[in-house]
Protein backbone atom coordinates (compact mmCIF):
# COMPACT_ATOMS: atom_id res chain seq x y z
CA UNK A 1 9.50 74.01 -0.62
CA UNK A 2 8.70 74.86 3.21
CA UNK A 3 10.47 73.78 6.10
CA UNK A 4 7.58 72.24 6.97
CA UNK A 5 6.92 70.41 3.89
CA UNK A 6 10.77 69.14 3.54
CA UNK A 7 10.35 67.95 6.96
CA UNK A 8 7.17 65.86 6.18
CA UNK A 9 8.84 64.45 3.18
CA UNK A 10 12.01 62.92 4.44
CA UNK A 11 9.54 62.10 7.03
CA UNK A 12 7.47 60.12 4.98
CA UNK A 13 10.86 58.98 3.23
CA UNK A 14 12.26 57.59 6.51
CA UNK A 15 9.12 55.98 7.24
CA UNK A 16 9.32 54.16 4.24
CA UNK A 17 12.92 53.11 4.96
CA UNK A 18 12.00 51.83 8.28
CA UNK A 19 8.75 49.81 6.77
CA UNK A 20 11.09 48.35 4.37
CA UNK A 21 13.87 47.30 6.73
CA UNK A 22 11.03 46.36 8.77
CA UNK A 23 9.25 43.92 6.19
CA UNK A 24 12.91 42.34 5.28
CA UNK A 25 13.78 41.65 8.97
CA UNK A 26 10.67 39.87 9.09
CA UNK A 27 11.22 38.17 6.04
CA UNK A 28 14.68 37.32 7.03
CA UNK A 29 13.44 36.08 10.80
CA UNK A 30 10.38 34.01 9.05
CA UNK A 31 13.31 32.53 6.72
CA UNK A 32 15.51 31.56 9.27
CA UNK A 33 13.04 30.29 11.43
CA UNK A 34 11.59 27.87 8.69
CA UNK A 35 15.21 26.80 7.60
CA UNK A 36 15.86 26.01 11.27
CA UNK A 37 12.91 24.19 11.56
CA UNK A 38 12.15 21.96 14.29
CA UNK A 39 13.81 24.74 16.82
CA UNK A 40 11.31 23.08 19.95
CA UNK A 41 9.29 20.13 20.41
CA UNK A 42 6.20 19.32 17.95
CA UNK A 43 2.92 18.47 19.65
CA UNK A 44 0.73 15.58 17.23
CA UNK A 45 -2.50 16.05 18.14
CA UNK A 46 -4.81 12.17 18.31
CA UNK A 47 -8.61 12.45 18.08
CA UNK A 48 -9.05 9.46 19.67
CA UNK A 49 -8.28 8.09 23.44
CA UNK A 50 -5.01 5.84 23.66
CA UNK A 51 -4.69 2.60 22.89
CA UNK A 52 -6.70 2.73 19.68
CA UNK A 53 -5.71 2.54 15.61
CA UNK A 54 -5.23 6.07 15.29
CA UNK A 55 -3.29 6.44 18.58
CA UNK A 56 -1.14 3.38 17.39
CA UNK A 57 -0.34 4.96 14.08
CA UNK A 58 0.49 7.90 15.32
CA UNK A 59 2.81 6.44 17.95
CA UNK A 60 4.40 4.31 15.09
CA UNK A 61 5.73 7.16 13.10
CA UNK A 62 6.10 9.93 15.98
CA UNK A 63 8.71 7.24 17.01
CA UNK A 64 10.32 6.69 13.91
CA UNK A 65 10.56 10.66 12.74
CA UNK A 66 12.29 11.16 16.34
CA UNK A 67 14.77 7.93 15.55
CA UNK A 68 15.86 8.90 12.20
CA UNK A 69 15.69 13.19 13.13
CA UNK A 70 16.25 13.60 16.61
CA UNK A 71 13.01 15.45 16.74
CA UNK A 72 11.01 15.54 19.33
CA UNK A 73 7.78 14.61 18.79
CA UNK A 74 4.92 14.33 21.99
CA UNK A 75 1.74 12.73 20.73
CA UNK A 76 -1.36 14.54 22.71
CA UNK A 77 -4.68 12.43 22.69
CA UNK A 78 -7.37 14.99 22.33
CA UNK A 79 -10.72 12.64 21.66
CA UNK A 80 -14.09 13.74 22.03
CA UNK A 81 -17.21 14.81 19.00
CA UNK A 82 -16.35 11.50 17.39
CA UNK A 83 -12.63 13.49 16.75
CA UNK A 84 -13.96 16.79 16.19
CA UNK A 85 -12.49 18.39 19.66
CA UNK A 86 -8.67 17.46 18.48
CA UNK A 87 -9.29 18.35 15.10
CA UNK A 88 -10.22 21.71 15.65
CA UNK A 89 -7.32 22.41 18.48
CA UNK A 90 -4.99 21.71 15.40
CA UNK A 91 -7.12 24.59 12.89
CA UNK A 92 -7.46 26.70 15.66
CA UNK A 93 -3.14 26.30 16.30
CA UNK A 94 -0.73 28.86 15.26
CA UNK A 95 0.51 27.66 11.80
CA UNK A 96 4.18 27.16 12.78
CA UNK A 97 4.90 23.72 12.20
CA UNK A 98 4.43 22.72 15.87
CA UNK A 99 0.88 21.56 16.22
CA UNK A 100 0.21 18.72 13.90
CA UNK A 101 -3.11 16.40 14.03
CA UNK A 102 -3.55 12.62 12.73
CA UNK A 103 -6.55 12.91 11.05
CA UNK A 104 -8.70 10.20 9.25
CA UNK A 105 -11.89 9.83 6.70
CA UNK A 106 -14.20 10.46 10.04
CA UNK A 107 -13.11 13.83 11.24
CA UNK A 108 -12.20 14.86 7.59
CA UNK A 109 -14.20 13.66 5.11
CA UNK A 110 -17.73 12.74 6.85
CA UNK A 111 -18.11 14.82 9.39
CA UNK A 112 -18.61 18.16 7.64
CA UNK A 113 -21.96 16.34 6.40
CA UNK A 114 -22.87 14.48 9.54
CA UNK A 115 -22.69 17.47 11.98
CA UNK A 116 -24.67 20.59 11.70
CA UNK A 117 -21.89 23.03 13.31
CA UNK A 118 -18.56 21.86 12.62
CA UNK A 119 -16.28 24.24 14.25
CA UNK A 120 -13.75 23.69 11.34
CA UNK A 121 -13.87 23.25 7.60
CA UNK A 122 -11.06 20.55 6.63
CA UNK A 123 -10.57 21.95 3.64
CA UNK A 124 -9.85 25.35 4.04
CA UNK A 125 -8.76 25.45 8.09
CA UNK A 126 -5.99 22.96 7.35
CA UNK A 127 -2.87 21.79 5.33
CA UNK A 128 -2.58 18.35 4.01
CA UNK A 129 1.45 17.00 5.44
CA UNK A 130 1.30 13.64 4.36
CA UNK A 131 -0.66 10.47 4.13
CA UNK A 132 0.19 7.70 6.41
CA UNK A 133 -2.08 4.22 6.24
CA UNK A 134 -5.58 2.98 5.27
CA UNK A 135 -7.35 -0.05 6.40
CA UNK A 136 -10.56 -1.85 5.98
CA UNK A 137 -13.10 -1.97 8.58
CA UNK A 138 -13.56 -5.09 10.83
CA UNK A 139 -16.11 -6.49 12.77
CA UNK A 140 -15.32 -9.16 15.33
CA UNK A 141 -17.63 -11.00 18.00
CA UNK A 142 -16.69 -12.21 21.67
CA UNK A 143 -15.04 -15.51 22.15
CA UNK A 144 -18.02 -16.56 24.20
CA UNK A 145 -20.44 -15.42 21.73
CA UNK A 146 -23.21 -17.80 20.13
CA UNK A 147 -22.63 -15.61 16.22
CA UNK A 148 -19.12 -17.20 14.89
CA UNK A 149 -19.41 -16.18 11.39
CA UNK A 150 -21.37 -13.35 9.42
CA UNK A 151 -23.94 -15.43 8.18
CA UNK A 152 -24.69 -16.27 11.63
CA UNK A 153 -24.93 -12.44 12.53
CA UNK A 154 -27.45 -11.77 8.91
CA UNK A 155 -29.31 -14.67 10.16
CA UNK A 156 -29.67 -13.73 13.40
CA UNK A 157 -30.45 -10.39 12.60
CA UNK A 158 -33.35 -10.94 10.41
CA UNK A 159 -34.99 -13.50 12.77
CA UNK A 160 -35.26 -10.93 15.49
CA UNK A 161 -34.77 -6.78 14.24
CA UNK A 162 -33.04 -4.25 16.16
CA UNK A 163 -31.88 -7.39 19.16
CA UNK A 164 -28.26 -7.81 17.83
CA UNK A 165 -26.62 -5.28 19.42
CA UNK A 166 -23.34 -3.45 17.54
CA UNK A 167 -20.39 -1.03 18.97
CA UNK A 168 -18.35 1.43 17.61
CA UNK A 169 -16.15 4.22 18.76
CA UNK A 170 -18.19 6.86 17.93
CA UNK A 171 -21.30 8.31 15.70
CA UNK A 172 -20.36 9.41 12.60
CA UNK A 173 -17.08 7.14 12.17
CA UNK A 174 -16.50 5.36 9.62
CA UNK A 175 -17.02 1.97 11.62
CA UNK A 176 -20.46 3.81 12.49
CA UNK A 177 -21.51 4.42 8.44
CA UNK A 178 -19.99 1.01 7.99
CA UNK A 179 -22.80 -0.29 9.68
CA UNK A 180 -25.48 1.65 8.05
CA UNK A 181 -24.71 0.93 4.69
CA UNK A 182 -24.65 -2.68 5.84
CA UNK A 183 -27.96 -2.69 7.19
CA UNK A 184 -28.67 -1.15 4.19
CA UNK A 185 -27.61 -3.71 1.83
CA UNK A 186 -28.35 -7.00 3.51
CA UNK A 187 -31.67 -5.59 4.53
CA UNK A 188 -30.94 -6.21 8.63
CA UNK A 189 -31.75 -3.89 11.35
CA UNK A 190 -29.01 -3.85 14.29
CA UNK A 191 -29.17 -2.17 17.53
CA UNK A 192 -26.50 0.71 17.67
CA UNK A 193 -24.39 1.01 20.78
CA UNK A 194 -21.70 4.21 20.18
CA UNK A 195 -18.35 4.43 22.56
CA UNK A 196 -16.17 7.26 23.11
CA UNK A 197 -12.92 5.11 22.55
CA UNK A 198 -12.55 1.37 21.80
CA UNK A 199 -11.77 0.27 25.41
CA UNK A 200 -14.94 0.01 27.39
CA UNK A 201 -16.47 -1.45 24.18
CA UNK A 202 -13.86 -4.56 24.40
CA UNK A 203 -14.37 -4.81 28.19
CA UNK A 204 -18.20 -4.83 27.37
CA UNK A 205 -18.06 -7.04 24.40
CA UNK A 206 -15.65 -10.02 26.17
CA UNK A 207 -18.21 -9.43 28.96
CA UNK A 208 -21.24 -9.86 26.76
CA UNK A 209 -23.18 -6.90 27.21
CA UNK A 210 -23.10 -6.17 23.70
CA UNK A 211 -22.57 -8.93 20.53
CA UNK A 212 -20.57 -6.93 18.11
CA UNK A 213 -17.81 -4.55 17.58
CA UNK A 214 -17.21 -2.50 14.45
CA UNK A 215 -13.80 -0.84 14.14
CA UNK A 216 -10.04 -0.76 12.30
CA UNK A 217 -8.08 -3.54 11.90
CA UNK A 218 -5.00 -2.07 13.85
CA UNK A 219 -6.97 -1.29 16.79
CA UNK A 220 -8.44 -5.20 17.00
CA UNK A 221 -5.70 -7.40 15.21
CA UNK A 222 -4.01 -7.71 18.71
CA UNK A 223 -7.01 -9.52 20.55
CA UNK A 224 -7.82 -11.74 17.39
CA UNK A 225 -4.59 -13.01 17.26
CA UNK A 226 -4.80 -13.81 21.02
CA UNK A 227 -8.38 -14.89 20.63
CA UNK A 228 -9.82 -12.61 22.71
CA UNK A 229 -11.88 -12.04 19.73
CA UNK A 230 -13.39 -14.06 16.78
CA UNK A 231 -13.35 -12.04 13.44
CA UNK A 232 -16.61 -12.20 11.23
CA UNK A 233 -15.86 -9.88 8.11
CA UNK A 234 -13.87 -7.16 6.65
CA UNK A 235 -15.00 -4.45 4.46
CA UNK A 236 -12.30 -4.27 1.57
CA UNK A 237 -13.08 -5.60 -1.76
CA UNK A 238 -9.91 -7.97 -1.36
CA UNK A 239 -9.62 -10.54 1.96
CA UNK A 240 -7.15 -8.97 4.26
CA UNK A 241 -3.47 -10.37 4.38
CA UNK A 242 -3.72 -10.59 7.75
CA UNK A 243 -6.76 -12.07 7.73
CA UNK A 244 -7.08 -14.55 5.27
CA UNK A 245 -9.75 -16.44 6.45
CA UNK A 246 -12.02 -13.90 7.05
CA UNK A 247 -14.28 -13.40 4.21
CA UNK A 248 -15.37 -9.68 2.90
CA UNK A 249 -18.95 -8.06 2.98
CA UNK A 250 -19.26 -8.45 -0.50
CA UNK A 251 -18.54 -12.19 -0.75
CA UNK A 252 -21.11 -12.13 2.44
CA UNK A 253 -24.36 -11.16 0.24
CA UNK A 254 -23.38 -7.39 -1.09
CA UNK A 255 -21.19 -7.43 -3.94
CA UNK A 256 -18.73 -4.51 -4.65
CA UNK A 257 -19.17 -3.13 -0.70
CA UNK A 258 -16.33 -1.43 0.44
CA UNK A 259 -15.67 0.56 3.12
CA UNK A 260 -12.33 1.56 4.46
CA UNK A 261 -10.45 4.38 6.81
CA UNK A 262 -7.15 6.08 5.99
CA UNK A 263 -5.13 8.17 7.71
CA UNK A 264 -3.35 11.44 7.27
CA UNK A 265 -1.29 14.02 9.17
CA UNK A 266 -2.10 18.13 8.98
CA UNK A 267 -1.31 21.39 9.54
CA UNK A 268 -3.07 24.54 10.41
CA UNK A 269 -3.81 26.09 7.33
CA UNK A 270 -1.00 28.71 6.32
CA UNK A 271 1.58 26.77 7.76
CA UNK A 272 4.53 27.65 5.66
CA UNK A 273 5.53 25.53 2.43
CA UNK A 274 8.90 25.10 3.75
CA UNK A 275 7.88 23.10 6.78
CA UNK A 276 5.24 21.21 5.08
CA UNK A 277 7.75 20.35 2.78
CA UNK A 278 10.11 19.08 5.69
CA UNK A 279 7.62 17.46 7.41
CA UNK A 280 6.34 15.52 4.80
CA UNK A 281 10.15 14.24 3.74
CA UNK A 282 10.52 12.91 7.30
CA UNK A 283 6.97 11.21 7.09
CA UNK A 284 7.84 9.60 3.65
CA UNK A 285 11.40 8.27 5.39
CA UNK A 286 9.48 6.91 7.82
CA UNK A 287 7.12 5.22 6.57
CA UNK A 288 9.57 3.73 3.90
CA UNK A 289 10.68 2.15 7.01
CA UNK A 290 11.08 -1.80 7.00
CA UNK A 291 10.03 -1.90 10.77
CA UNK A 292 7.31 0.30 10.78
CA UNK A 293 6.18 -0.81 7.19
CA UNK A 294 6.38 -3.83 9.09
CA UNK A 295 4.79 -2.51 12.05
CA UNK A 296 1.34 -1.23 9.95
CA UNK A 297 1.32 -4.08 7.86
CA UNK A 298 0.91 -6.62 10.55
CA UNK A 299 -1.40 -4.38 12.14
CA UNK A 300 -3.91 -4.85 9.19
CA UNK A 301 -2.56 -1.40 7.57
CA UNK A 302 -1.64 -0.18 3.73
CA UNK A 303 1.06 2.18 3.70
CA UNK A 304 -0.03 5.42 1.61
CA UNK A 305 2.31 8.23 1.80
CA UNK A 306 2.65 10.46 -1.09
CA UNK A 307 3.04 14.18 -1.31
CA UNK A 308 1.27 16.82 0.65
CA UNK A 309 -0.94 17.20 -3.12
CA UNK A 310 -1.93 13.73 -3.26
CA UNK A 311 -3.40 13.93 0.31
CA UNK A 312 -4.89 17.48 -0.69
CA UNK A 313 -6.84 15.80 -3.97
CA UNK A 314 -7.66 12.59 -1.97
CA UNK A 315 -9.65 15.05 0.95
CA UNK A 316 -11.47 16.93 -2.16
CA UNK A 317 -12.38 13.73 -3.83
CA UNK A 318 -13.99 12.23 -0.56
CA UNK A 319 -15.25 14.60 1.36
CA UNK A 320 -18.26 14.89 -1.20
CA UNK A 321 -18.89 11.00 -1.58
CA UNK A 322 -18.86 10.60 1.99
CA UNK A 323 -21.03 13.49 2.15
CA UNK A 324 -23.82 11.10 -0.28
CA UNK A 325 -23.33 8.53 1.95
CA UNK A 326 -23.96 10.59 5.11
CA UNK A 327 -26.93 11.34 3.19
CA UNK A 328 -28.32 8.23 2.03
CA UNK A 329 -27.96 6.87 5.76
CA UNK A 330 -30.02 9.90 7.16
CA UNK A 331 -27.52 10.44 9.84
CA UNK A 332 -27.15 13.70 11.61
CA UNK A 333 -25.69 14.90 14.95
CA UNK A 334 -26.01 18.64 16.44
């Protein structure tokens, strides 16, 4: 053997050596980062402006994790797209365990169908953490309104087409389909009045520039109890608990409707096992909770929870029957 030839081998022989050490550093750095896991502050991205159910939620168990943990936890609203905007800041986000996102059956399940360029795919651009709460959809009338049940609103409705006028925090929601496949199955027309957040629409409906308001029981519960607003129906197949009184769509003319919005926290996709793991521990504790099962309870909610699987085969399992009902509706946004 050459000089020259020894030389490149322990050349290539070092190399190796130094790839190796290289790879297990890494390894060993990645390890220790995971097992010391939350090292800085964790930012949980909202979809939605303040103030409304998914903001609340959120709050709720950001709180609690940081209680029971010491963790800090800053919730960011991000809304805008009817959710899409925070949605994708979370896929686009390093996968490190430090940007999470509370998603929900809008952003995850019906929008790949509604909208033509979805800058994500919610199945393979993020990591299921945990589920949190689902609730039925409500819709509720001002307390100076004329329509004080739903048969008043049906009746109403088919008098004069496309007069009564509806809100909702965005196209494409679930409050939005809601609608639709009411319309659809009381044979009514409504006029459709989309908001970017559920604010303005409350100002607007107390104020009576529109007659209806379609949206989550956590984000209205507040104002019916203080009668702010009179509830009309709820879209579960059972009466709420919190709202007893209020009958359900399909004891209102459309047996077996249903129609409900649940709620979920996620990763970036390829955010390690390990911290999914973690993170989904300290969401369970939470939510196991008396005070905040007490908290989402009152507030209209189910608790879910569950393991990061259950909330990966749940977002499988709806994202295509969502995608029908996108369909059926013949909704579609750019």
């Amino acid at each position: 053997m050459t000089i020259t030839t020894r030389a490149i081998s322990i050349s290539a022989r070092l190399g190796s050596l130094v790839l190796g050490t290289a790879v297990l550093a890494a390894a060993s750095t990645g390890a220790y980062a995971q097992s010391n896991y939350p090292a800085k502050p964790i930012r949980l991205l909202v979809p939605f402006p303040p103030g409304g159910g998914t903001d609340m939620i959120a709050r709720a168990v950001a709180q609690k994790i940081t209680e029971k943990n010491g963790w800090s936890i800053v919730v960011d609203n991000r809304p805008g797209a009817g959710g899409n905007l925070g949605v994708d800041a979370a896929a686009k986000a390093a996968p490190d365990g430090y940007t999470l996102v509370m998603g929900q059956t809008s952003n995850l399940a019906i929008n790949p169908a509604l909208y033509k360029k979805l800058p994500y795919d919610p199945l393979k651009n993020l990591t299921p953490v945990a589920l949190v709460s689902s609730s039925p959809i409500l819709m509720v009338s001002g307390a100076g309104t004329s329509l004080h049940t739903i048969a008043e609103v049906l009746k109403a409705a088919k008098a004069k087409p496309d007069t009564v006028t509806v809100g909702y925090s965005g196209n494409g929601t679930v409050a939005h389909l809601a609608v639709t496949q009411v319309e659809q199955a009381v044979g009514i027309k409504l006029r459709h009045v989309p908001y970017k957040g559920i604010a303005q629409a409350i100002t607007d409906l107390s104020g009576g520039q529109i007659d209806l308001f379609v949206g989550s029981i956590p984000s209205l519960i507040g104002q019916v109890r203080n009668d702010k607003l009179q509830p009309l129906v709820v879209t579960s197949k059972q009466r709420s608990g919190e709202l007893p009184s209020t009958p359900t769509m399909a004891e209102s003319g459309s047996a077996g409707f249903e129609a409900i919005t649940w709620f979920g926290i996620l990763a970036p996709a390829g955010t390690p096992d390990a911290v999914v793991q973690k993170l989904n521990q300290a969401i369970n504790a939470a939510l196991a909770e008396p005070d905040v099962k007490e908290k989402l309870r009152s507030e209209g909610g189910d608790i879910l929870g569950g393991s990061s699987e259950d909330f990966g085969k749940l977002m499988r399992a709806e994202v295509p029957r969502w995608a029908k009902i996108v369909k059926d509706s013949g909704a579609s946004l750019n």
